[in-house]
Protein backbone atom coordinates (compact mmCIF):
# COMPACT_ATOMS: atom_id res chain seq x y z
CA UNK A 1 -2.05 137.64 -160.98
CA UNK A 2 -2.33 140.72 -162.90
CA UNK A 3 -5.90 139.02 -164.73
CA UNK A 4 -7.85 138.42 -161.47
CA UNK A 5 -10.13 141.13 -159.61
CA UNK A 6 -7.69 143.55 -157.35
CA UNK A 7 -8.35 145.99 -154.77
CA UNK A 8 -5.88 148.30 -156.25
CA UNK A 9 -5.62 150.69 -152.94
CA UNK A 10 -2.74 149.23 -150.87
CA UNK A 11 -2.18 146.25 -153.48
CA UNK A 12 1.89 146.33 -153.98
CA UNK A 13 2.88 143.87 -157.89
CA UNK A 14 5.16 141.70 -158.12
CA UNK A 15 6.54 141.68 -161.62
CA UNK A 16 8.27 138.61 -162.55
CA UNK A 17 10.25 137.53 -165.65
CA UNK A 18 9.78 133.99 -166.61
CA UNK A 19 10.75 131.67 -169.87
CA UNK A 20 7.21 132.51 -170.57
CA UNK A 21 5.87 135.44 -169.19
CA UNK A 22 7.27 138.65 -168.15
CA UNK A 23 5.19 140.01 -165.10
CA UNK A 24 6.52 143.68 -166.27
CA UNK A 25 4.32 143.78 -169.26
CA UNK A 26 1.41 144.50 -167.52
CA UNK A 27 2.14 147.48 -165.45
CA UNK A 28 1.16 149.95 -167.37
CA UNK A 29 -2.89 148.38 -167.44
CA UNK A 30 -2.24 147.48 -163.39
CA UNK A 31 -1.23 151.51 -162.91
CA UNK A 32 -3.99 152.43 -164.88
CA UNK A 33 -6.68 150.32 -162.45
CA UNK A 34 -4.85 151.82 -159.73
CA UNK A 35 -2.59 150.24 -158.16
CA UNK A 36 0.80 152.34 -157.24
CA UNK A 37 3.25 150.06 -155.16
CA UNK A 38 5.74 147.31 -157.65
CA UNK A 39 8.22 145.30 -157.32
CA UNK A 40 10.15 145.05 -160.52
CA UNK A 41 13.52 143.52 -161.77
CA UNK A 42 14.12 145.53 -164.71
CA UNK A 43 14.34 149.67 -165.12
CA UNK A 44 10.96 151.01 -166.50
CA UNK A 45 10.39 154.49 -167.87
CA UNK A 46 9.67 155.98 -164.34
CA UNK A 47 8.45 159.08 -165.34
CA UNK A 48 5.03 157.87 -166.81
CA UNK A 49 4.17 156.85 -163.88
CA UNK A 50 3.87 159.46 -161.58
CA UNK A 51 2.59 159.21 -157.90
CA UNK A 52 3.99 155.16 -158.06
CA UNK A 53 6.60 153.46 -156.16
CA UNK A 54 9.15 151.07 -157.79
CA UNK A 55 11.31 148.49 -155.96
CA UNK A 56 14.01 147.61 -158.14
CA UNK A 57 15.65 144.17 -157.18
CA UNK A 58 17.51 141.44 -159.02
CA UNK A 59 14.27 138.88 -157.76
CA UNK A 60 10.77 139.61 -157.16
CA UNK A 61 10.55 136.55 -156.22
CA UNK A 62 13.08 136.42 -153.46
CA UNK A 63 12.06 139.74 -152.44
CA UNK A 64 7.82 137.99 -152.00
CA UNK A 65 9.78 135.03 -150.24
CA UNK A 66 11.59 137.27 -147.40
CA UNK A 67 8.21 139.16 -146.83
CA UNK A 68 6.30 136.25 -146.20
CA UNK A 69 9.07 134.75 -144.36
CA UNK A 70 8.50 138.05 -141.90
CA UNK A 71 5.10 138.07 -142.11
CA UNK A 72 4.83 133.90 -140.63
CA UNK A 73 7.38 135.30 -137.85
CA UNK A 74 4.51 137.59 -136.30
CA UNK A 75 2.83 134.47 -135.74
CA UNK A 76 3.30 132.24 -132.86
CA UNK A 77 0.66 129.16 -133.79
CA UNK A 78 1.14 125.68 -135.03
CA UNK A 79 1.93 124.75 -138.82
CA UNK A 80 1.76 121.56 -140.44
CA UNK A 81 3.74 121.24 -143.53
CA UNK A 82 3.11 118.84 -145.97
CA UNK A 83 5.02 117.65 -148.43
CA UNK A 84 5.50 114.51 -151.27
CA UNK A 85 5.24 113.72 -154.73
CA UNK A 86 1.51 113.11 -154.76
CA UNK A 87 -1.09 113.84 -152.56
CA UNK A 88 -0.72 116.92 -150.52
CA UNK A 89 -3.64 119.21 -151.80
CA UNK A 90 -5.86 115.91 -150.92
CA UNK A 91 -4.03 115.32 -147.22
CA UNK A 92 -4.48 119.01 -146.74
CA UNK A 93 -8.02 119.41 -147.50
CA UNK A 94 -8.91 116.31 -144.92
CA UNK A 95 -6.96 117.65 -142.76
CA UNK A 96 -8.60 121.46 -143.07
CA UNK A 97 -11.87 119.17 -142.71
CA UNK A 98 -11.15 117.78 -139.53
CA UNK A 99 -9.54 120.44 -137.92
CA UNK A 100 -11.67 123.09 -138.92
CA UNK A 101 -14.94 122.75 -136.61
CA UNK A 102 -12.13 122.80 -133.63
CA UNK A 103 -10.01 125.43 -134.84
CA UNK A 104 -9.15 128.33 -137.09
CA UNK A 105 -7.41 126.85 -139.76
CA UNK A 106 -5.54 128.97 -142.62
CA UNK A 107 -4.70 126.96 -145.56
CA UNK A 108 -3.19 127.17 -148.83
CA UNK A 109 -5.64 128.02 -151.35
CA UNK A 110 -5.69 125.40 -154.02
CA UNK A 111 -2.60 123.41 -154.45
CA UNK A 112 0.34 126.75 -154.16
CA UNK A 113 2.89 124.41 -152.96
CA UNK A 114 5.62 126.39 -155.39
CA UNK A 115 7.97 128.87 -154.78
CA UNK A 116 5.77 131.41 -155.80
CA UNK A 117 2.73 129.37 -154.61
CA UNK A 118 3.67 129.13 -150.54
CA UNK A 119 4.78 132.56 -149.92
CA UNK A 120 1.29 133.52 -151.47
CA UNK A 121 0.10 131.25 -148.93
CA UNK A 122 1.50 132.09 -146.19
CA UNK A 123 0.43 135.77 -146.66
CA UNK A 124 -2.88 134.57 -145.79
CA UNK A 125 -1.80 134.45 -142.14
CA UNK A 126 -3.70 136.75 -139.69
CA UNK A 127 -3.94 137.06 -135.60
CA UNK A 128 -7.71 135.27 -135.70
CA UNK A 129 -6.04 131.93 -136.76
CA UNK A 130 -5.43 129.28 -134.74
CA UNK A 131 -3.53 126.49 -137.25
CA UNK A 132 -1.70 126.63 -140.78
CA UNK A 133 -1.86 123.46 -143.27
CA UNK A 134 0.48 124.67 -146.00
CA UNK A 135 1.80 122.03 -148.82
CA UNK A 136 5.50 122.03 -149.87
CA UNK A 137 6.14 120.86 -153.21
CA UNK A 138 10.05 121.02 -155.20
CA UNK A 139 11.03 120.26 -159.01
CA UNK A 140 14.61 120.92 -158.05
CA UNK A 141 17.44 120.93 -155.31
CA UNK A 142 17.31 123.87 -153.22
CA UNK A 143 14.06 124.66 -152.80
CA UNK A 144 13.12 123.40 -149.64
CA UNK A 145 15.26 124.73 -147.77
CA UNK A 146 13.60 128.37 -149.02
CA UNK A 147 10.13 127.02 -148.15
CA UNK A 148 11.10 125.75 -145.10
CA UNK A 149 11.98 129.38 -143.68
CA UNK A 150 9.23 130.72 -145.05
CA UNK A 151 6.45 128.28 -143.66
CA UNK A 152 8.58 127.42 -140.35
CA UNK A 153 6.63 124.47 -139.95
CA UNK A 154 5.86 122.87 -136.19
CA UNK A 155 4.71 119.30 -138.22
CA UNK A 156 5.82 117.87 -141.16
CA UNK A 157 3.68 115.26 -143.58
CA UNK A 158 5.60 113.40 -146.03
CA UNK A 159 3.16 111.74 -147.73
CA UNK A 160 5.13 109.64 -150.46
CA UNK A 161 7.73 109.81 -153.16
CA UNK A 162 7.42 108.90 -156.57
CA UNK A 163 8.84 109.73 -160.19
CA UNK A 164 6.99 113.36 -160.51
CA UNK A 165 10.33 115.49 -160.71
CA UNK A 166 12.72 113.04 -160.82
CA UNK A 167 14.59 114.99 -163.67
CA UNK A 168 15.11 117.82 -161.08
CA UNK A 169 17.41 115.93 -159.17
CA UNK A 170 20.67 113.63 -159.67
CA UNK A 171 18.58 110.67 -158.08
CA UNK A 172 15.35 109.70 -155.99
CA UNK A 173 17.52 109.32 -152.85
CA UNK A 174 18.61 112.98 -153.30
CA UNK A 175 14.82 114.10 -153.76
CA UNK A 176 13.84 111.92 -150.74
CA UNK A 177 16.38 113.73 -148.05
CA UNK A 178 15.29 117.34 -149.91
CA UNK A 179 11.69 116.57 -148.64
C-alpha cells in the first residue's frame, strides 16, 4: 500500500490494475521515496527511472501469490486455516489468544483473508515461529484452491456458511464444497 510508511531499501511494489485503482500510478512518488524493485503489468517509460528494476508480468498478483507460496514452503510448522462466511478474524484472534503464551504464533494481520490479503499474510512467516492462524475468505469459484497452496494449511476451521457471496457462485452447495 503505496500510502503507508515504507522502508524503501529492499522494499520490491507490486503494481496492480483494478476496476478502481491502478497500482502503476504511483510509481513515480514510490521511486522518488526510494524504493527501486516493481512488479508491474503494463510497459512504463523505463528510462526515467534509472538504477530501478521492472518485472513485467501479465499479474502482479499471481506473481505475489507464487512468492508467498515459496516463501510458506521454507517453513516446516503447523498452520491452521480458517475459513467461512462469518467469523474468522474473531475465531482467529481467540485462537492467537490462547495459543500465544504457549507458542509463537504468526497471524494474519487484521482480517487479509483475500487474494491479495493471504499472500500478504503469509509473508509474515519467519524461522522464530512456531504456529500460523491465517483466515481464508472467497467471493468467487476458484479461489481456494489458490489460497490453499499458498497457506498449505495442517488444520482447517470452517466456521459457518451463510449468504455473504452468494452471488459469486451458481449456488450455496457450490460455495460450501469451495470452502
Amino acid at each position: 500500500d503505496s500510502r503507508k510508511a515504507i522502508q524503501a531499501e529492499g522494499a520490491c511494489f507490486f503494481a496492480m490494475a483494478g476496476p478502481r485503482h491502478d497500482g502503476h500510478q504511483y510509481i513515480a512518488s514510490l521511486y522518488q521515496t526510494g524504493v527501486r524493485q516493481f512488479v508491474v503489468e503494463k510497459p512504463l517509460p523505463w528510462g526515467e527511472y534509472p538504477n530501478a528494476n521492472f518485472f513485467l508480468c501479465s499479474s502482479s498478483l499471481v506473481v505475489l501469490q507464487a512468492i508467498a507460496q515459496h516463501h510458506r514452503q521454507q517453513f516446516n510448522i503447523p498452520v491452521i486455516g480458517i475459513t467461512g462466511s462469518n467469523g474468522k478474524t474473531i475465531i482467529k484472534e481467540w485462537l492467537f489468544q490462547l495459543l500465544s503464551p504457549d507458542y509463537d504464533v504468526v497471524k494474519s494481520p487484521g482480517s487479509y483473508n483475500s487474494q491479495l490479503g493471504v499472500p500478504l499474510a503469509v509473508m509474515q512467516m519467519q524461522p522464530h515461529h512456531q504456529l500460523g492462524i491465517f483466515e481464508a475468505g472467497l467471493s468467487r469459484s476458484g479461489e481456494m484452491e489458490k489460497l490453499e497452496v499458498i497457506l498449505q494449511p495442517t488444520i482447517g476451521i470452517f466456521s459457518n456458511i451463510g449468504p455473504a457471496h452468494d452471488e459469486g457462485f451458481v449456488s450455496r452447495q457450490q460455495k460450501v464444497e469451495e470452502k
